[in-house]
C-alpha atoms as a PDB file:
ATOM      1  CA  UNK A   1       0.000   0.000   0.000  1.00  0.00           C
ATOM      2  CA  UNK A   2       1.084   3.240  -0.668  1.00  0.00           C
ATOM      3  CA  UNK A   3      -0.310   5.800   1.921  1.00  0.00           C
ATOM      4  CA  UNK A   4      -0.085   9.769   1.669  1.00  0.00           C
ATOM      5  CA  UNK A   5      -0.921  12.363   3.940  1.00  0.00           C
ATOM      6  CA  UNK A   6      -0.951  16.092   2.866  1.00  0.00           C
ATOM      7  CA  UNK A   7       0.190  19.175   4.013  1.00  0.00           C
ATOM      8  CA  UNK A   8      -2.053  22.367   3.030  1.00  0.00           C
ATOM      9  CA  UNK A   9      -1.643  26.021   4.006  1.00  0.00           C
ATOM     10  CA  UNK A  10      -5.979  26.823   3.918  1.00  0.00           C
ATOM     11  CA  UNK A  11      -7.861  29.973   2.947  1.00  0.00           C
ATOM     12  CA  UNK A  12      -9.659  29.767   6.280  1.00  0.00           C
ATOM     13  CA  UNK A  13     -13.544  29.804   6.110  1.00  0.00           C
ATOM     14  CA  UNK A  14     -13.574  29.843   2.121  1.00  0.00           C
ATOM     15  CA  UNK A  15     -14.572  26.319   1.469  1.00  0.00           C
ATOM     16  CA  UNK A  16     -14.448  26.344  -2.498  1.00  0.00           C
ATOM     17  CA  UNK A  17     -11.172  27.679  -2.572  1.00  0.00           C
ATOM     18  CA  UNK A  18     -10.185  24.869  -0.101  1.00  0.00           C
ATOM     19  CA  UNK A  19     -11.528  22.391  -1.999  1.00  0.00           C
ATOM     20  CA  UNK A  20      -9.579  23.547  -5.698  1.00  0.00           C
ATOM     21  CA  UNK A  21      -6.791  23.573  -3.745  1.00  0.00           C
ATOM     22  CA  UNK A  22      -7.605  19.707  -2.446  1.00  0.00           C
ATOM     23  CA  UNK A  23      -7.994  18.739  -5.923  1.00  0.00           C
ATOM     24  CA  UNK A  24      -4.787  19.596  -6.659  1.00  0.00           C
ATOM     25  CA  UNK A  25      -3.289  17.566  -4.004  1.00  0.00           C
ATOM     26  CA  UNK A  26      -5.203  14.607  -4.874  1.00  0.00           C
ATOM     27  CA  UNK A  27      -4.114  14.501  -8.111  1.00  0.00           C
ATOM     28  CA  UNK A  28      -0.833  14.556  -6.935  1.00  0.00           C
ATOM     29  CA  UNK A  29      -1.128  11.926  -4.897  1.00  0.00           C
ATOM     30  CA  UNK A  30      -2.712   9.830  -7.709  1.00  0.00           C
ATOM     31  CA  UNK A  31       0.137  10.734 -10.162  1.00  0.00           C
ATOM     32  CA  UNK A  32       2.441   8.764  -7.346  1.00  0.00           C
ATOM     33  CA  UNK A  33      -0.090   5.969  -7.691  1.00  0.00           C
ATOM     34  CA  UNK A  34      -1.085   6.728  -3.650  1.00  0.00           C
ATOM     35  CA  UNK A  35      -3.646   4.247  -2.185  1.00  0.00           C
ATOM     36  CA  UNK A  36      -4.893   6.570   0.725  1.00  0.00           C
ATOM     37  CA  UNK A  37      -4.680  10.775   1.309  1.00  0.00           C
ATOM     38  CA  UNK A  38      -5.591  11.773   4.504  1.00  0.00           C
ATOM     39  CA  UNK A  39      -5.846  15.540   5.088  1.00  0.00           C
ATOM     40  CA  UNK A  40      -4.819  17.821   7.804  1.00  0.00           C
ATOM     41  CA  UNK A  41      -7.513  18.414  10.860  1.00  0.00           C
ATOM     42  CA  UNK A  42     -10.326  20.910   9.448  1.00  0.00           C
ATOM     43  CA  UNK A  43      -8.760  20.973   6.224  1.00  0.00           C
ATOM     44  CA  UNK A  44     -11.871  22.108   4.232  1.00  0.00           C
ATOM     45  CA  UNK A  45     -12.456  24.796   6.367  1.00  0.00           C
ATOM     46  CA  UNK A  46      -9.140  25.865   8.397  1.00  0.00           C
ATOM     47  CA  UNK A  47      -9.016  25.357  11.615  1.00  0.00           C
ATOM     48  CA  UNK A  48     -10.881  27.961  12.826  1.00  0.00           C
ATOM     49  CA  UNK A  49     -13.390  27.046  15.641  1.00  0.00           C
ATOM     50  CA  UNK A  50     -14.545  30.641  16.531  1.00  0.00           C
ATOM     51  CA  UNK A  51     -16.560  30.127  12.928  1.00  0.00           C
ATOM     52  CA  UNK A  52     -17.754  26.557  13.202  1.00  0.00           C
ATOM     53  CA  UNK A  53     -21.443  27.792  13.581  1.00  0.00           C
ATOM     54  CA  UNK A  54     -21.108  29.589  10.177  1.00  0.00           C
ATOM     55  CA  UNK A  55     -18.996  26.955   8.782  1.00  0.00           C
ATOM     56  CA  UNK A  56     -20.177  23.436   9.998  1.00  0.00           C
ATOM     57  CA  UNK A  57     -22.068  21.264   7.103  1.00  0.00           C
ATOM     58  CA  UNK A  58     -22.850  17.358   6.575  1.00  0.00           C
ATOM     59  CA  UNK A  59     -20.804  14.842   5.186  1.00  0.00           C
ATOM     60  CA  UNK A  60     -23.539  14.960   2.135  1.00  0.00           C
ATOM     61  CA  UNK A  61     -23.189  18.332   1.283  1.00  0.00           C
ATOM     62  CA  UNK A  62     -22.767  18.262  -2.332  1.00  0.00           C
ATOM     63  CA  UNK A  63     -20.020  20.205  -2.434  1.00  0.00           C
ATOM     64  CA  UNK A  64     -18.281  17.154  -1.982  1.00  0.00           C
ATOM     65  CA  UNK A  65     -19.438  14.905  -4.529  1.00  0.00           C
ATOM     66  CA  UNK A  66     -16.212  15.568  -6.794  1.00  0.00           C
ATOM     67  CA  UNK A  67     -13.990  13.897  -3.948  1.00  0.00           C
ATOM     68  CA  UNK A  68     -16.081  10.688  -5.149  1.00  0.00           C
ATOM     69  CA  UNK A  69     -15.552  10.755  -8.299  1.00  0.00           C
ATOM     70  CA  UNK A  70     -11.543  11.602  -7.688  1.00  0.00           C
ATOM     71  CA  UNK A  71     -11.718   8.378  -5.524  1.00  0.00           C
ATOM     72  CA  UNK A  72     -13.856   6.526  -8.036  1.00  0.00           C
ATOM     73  CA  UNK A  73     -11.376   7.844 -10.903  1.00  0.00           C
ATOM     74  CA  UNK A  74      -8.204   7.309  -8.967  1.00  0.00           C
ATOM     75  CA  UNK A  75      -8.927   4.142  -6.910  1.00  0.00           C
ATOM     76  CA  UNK A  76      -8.019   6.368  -3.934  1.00  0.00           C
ATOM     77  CA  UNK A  77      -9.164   6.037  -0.352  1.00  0.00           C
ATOM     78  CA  UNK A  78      -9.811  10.328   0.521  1.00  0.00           C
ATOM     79  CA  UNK A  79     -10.402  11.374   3.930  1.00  0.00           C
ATOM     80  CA  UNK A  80     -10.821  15.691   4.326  1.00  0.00           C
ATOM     81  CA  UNK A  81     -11.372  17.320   7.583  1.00  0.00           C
ATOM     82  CA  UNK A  82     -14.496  18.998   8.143  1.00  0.00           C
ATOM     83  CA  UNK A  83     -16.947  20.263  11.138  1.00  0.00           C
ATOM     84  CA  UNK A  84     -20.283  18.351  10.850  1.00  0.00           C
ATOM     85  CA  UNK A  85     -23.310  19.428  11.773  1.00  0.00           C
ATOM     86  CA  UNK A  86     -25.660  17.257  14.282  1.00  0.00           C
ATOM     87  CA  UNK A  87     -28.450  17.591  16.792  1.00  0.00           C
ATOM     88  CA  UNK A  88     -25.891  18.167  20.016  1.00  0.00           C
ATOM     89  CA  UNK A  89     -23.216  20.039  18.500  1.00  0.00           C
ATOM     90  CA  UNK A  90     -20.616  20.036  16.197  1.00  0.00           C
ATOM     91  CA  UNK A  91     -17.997  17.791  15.264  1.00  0.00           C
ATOM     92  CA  UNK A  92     -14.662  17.861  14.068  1.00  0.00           C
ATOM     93  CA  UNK A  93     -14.555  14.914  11.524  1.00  0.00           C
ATOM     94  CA  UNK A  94     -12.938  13.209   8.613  1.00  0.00           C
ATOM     95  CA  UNK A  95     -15.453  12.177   5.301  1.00  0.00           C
ATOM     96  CA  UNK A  96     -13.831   9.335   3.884  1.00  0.00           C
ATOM     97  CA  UNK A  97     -14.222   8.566   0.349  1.00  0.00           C
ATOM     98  CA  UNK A  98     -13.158   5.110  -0.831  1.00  0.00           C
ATOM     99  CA  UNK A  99     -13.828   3.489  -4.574  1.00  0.00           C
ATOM    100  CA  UNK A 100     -17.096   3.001  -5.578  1.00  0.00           C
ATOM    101  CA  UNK A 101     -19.092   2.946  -1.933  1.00  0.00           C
ATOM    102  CA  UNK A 102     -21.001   5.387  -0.010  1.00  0.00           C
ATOM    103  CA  UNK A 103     -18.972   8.001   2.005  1.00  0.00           C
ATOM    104  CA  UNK A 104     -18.270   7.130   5.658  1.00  0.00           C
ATOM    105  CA  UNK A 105     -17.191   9.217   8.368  1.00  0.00           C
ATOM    106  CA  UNK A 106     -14.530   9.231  10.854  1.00  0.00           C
ATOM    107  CA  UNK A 107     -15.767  11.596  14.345  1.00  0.00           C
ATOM    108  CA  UNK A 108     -13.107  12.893  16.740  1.00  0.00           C
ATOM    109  CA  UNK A 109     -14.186  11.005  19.925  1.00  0.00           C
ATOM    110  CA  UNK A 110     -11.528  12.874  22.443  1.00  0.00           C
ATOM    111  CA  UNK A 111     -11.768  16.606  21.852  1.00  0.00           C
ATOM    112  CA  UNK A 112      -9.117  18.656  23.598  1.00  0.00           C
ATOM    113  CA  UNK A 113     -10.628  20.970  26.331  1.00  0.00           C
ATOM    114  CA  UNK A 114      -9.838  24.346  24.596  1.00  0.00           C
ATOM    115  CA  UNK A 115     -11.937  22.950  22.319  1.00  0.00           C
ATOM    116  CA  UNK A 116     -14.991  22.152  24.090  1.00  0.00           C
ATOM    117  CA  UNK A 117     -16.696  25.350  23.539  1.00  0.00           C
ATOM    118  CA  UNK A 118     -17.238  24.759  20.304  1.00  0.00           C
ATOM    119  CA  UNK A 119     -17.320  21.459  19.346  1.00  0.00           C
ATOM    120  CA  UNK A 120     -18.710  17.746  20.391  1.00  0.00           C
ATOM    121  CA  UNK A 121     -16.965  14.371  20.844  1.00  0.00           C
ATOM    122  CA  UNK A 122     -18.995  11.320  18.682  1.00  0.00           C
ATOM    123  CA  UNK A 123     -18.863   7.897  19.249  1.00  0.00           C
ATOM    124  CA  UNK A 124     -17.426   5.968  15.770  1.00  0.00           C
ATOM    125  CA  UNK A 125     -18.930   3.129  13.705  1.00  0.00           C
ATOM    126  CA  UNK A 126     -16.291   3.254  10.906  1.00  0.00           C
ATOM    127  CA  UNK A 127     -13.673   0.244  11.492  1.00  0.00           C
ATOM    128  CA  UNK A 128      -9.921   0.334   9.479  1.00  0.00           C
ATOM    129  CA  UNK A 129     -10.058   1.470   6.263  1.00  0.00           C
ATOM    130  CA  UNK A 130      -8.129   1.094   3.211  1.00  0.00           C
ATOM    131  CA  UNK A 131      -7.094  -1.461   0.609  1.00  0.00           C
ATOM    132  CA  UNK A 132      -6.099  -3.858   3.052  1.00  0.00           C
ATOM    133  CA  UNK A 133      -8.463  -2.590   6.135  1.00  0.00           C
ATOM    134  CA  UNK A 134      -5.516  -2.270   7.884  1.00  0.00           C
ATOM    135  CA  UNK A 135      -5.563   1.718   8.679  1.00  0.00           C
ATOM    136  CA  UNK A 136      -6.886   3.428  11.749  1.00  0.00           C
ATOM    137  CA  UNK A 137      -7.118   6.759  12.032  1.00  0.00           C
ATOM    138  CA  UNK A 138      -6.774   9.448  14.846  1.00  0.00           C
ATOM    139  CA  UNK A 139      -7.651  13.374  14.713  1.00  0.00           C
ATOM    140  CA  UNK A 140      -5.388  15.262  16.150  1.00  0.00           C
ATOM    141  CA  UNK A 141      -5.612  15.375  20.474  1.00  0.00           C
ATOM    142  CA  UNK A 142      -6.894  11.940  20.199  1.00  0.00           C
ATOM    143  CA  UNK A 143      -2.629  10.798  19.072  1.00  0.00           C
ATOM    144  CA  UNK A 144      -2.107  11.932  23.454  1.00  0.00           C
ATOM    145  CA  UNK A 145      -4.571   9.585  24.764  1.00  0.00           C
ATOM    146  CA  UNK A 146      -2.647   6.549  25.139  1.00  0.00           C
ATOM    147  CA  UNK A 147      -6.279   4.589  24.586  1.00  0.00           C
ATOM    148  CA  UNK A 148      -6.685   5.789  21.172  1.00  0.00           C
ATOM    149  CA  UNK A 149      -3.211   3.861  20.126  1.00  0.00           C
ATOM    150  CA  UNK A 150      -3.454   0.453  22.264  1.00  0.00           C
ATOM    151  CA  UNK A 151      -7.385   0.638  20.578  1.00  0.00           C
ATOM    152  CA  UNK A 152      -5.992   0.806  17.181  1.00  0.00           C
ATOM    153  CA  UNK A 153      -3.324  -1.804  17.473  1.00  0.00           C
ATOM    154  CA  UNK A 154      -6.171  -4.121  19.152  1.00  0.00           C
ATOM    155  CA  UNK A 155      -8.571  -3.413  15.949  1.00  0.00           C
ATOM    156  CA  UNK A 156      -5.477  -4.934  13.620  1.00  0.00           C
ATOM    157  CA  UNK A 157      -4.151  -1.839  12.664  1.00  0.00           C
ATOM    158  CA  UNK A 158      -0.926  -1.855  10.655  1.00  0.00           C
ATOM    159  CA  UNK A 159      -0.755   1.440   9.643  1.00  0.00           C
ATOM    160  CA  UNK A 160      -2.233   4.867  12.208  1.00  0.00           C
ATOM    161  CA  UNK A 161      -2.427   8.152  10.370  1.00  0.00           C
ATOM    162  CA  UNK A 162      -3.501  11.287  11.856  1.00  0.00           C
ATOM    163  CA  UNK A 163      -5.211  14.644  11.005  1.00  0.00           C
ATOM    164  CA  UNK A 164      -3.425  17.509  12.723  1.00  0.00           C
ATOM    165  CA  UNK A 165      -3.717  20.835  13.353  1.00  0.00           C
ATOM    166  CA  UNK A 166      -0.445  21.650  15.163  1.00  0.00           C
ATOM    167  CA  UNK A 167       0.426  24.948  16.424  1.00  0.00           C
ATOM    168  CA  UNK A 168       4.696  25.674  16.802  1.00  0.00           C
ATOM    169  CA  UNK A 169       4.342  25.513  20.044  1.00  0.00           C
ATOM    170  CA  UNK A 170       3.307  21.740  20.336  1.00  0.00           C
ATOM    171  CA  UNK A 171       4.768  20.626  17.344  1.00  0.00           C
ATOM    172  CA  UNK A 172       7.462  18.569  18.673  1.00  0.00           C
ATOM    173  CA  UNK A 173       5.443  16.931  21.723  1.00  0.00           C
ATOM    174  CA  UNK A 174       3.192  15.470  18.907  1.00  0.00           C
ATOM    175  CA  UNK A 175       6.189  14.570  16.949  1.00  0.00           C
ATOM    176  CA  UNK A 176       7.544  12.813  19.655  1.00  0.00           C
ATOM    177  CA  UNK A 177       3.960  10.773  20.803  1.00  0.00           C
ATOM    178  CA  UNK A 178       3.802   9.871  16.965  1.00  0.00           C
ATOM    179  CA  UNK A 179       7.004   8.099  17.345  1.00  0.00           C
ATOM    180  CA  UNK A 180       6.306   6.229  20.363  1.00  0.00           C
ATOM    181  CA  UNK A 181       3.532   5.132  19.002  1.00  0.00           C
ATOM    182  CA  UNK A 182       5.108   3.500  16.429  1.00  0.00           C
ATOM    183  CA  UNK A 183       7.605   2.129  18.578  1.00  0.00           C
ATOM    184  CA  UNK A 184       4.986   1.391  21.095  1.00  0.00           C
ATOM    185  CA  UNK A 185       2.736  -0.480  18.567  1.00  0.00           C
ATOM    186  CA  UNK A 186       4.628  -1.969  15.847  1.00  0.00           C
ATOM    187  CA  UNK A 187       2.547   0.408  13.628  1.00  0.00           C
ATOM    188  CA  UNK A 188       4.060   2.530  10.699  1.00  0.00           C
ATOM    189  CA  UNK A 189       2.240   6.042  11.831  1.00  0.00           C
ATOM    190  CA  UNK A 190       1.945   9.018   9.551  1.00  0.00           C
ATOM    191  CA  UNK A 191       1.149  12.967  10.588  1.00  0.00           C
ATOM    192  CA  UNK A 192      -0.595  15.549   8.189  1.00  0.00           C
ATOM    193  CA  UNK A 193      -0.082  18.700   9.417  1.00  0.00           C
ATOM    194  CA  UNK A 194      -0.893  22.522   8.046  1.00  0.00           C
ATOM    195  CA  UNK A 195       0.971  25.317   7.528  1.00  0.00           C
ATOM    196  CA  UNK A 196      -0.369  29.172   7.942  1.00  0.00           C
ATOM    197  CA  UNK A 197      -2.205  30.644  10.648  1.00  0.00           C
ATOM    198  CA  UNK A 198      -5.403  30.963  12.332  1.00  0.00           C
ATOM    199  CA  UNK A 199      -6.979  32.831  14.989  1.00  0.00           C
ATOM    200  CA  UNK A 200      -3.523  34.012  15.826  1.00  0.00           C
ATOM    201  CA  UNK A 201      -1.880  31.047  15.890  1.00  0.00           C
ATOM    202  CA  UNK A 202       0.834  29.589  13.807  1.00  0.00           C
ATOM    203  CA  UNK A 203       0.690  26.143  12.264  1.00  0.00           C
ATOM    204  CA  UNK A 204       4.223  24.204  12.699  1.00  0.00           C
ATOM    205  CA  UNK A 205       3.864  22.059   8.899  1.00  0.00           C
ATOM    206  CA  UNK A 206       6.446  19.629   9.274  1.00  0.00           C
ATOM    207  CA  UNK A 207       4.035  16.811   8.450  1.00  0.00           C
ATOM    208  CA  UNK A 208       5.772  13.448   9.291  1.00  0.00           C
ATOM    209  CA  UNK A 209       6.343   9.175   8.324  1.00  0.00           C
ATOM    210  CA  UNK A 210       7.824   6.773  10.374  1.00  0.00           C
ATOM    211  CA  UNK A 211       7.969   3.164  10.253  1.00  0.00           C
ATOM    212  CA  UNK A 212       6.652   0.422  12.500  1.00  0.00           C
ATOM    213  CA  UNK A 213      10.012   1.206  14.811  1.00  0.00           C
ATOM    214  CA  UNK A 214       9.471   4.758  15.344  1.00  0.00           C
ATOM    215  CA  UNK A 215      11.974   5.963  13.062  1.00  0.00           C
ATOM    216  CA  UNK A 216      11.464   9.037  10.498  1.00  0.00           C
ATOM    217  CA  UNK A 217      11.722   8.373   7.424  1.00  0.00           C
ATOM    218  CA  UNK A 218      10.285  11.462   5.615  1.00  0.00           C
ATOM    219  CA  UNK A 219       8.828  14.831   6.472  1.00  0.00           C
ATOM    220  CA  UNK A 220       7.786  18.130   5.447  1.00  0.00           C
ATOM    221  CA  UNK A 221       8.972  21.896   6.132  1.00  0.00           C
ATOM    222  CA  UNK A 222       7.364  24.388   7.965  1.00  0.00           C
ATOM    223  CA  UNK A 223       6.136  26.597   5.000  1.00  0.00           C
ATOM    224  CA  UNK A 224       5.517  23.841   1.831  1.00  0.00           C
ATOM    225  CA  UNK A 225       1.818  22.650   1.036  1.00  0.00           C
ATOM    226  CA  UNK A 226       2.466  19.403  -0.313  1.00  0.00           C
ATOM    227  CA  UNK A 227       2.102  15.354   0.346  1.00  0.00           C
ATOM    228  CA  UNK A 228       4.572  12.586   1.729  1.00  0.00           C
ATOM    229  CA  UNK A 229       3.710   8.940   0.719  1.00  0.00           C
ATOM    230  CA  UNK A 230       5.030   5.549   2.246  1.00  0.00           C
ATOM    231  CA  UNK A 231       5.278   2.832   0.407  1.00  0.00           C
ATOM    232  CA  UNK A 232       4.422   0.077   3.124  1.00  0.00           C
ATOM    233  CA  UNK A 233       6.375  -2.704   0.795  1.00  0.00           C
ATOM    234  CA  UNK A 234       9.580  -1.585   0.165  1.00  0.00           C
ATOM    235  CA  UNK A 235       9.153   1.001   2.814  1.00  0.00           C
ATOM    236  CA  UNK A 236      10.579   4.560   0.714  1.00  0.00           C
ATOM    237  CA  UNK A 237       9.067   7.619   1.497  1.00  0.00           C
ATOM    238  CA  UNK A 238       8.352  10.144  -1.115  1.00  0.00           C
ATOM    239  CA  UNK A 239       7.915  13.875  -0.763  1.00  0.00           C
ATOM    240  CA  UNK A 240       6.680  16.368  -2.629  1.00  0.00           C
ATOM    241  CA  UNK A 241       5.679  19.899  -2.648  1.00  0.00           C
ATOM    242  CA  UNK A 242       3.618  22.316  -4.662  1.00  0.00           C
END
């Protein structure tokens, strides 16, 4: 399997203009014959949770239809970050788009406290995902609860890629967890970060690969939008930038 996440810089709260710039990405990713592209926390919106009222939709907004047909197109497993819309709140989630089935959905269960005001935790009912069904995922906060990762392993999780949203300022704790992680769990584990800023604070980029020892084998700057992909067979990282 060859699994990518991307790095974006967003035009926070402009959604089309998020979503030409996903495109982009994707085909990419495709070009490089990826399997999987998992985007950064929020990533159709920017991670701006002051705005998630205004900005919050459903994972079958419309909007979103050409992500199916890139999947469909591509054979390409797509996840993008959005807030969704529900009776108690609002989440932060991931859509998933996989080859010719319905889109699925992947809730942040653990939401980080300074993010309570705004949003909701949701139980899950998506399992692995993937060609192989061998890839758990993890937004973001979830990465420090040491549950998340012994939950993922349990499930038969090879692979454990998360959607972040990483300020400077935290960046290297996260790097850090991701690695144990690995180590911990015998799983390859891959970070997609963001660069740019919102609500005054700076995103850290340096989106991140290592293998199932905990070693890193490819990342991103701190400025680039672009997309790393790990071949899981022959286990070479590839990085590129827009």
């Amino acid at each position: 399997m060859r699994a990518c996440v991307a790095q974006t810089n967003p035009d926070n709260g402009d959604i089309s203009r998020n979503i030409e710039a996903h495109k982009k990405l994707i085909e990419l990713a495709a070009q490089h014959a990826a399997d999987i592209i998992i985007f950064r926390e929020l990533s159709i919106t920017g991670y701006v949770p002051i705005a998630s009222q205004e900005l919050a939709t459903t994972a079958d907004d419309n909007r979103f239809d050409v992500f199916q047909t890139l999947s469909d197109q591509h054979n390409l497993t797509i996840g993008i970050g959005a807030p969704l819309r529900f009776n108690n709140g609002i989440t932060i989630s991931l859509i998933i788009f996989q080859p010719q089935l319905p889109r699925d959905v992947y809730h942040k269960k653990h939401v980080h406290p300074d993010e309570e005001p705004f949003f909701v935790s949701r139980e899950n009912t998506i399992g692995l995902i993937g060609p192989e069904r061998d890839v758990a995922l993890a937004i973001c906060y979830e990465t420090a609860v040491p549950a998340h990762g012994e939950d993922a392993q349990r499930s038969g999780a090879k692979v454990y890629i998360a959607s972040s949203a990483k300020s400077r300022a935290k960046i290297e704790f996260s790097l850090e967890r991701m690695a144990q992680i690995a180590r911990e769990h015998s799983m390859i584990t891959l970070m997609s970060d963001c660069v740019g800023s919102a609500e005054g604070r700076e995103f850290a980029g340096r989106s991140s690969v290592w293998d199932n020892t905990g070693n890193l084998t490819g990342q991103l700057d701190e400025s680039s939008e672009g997309i790393l992909i790990y071949d899981t067979e022959t286990g070479e990282t590839t990085s590129l930038t827009l």
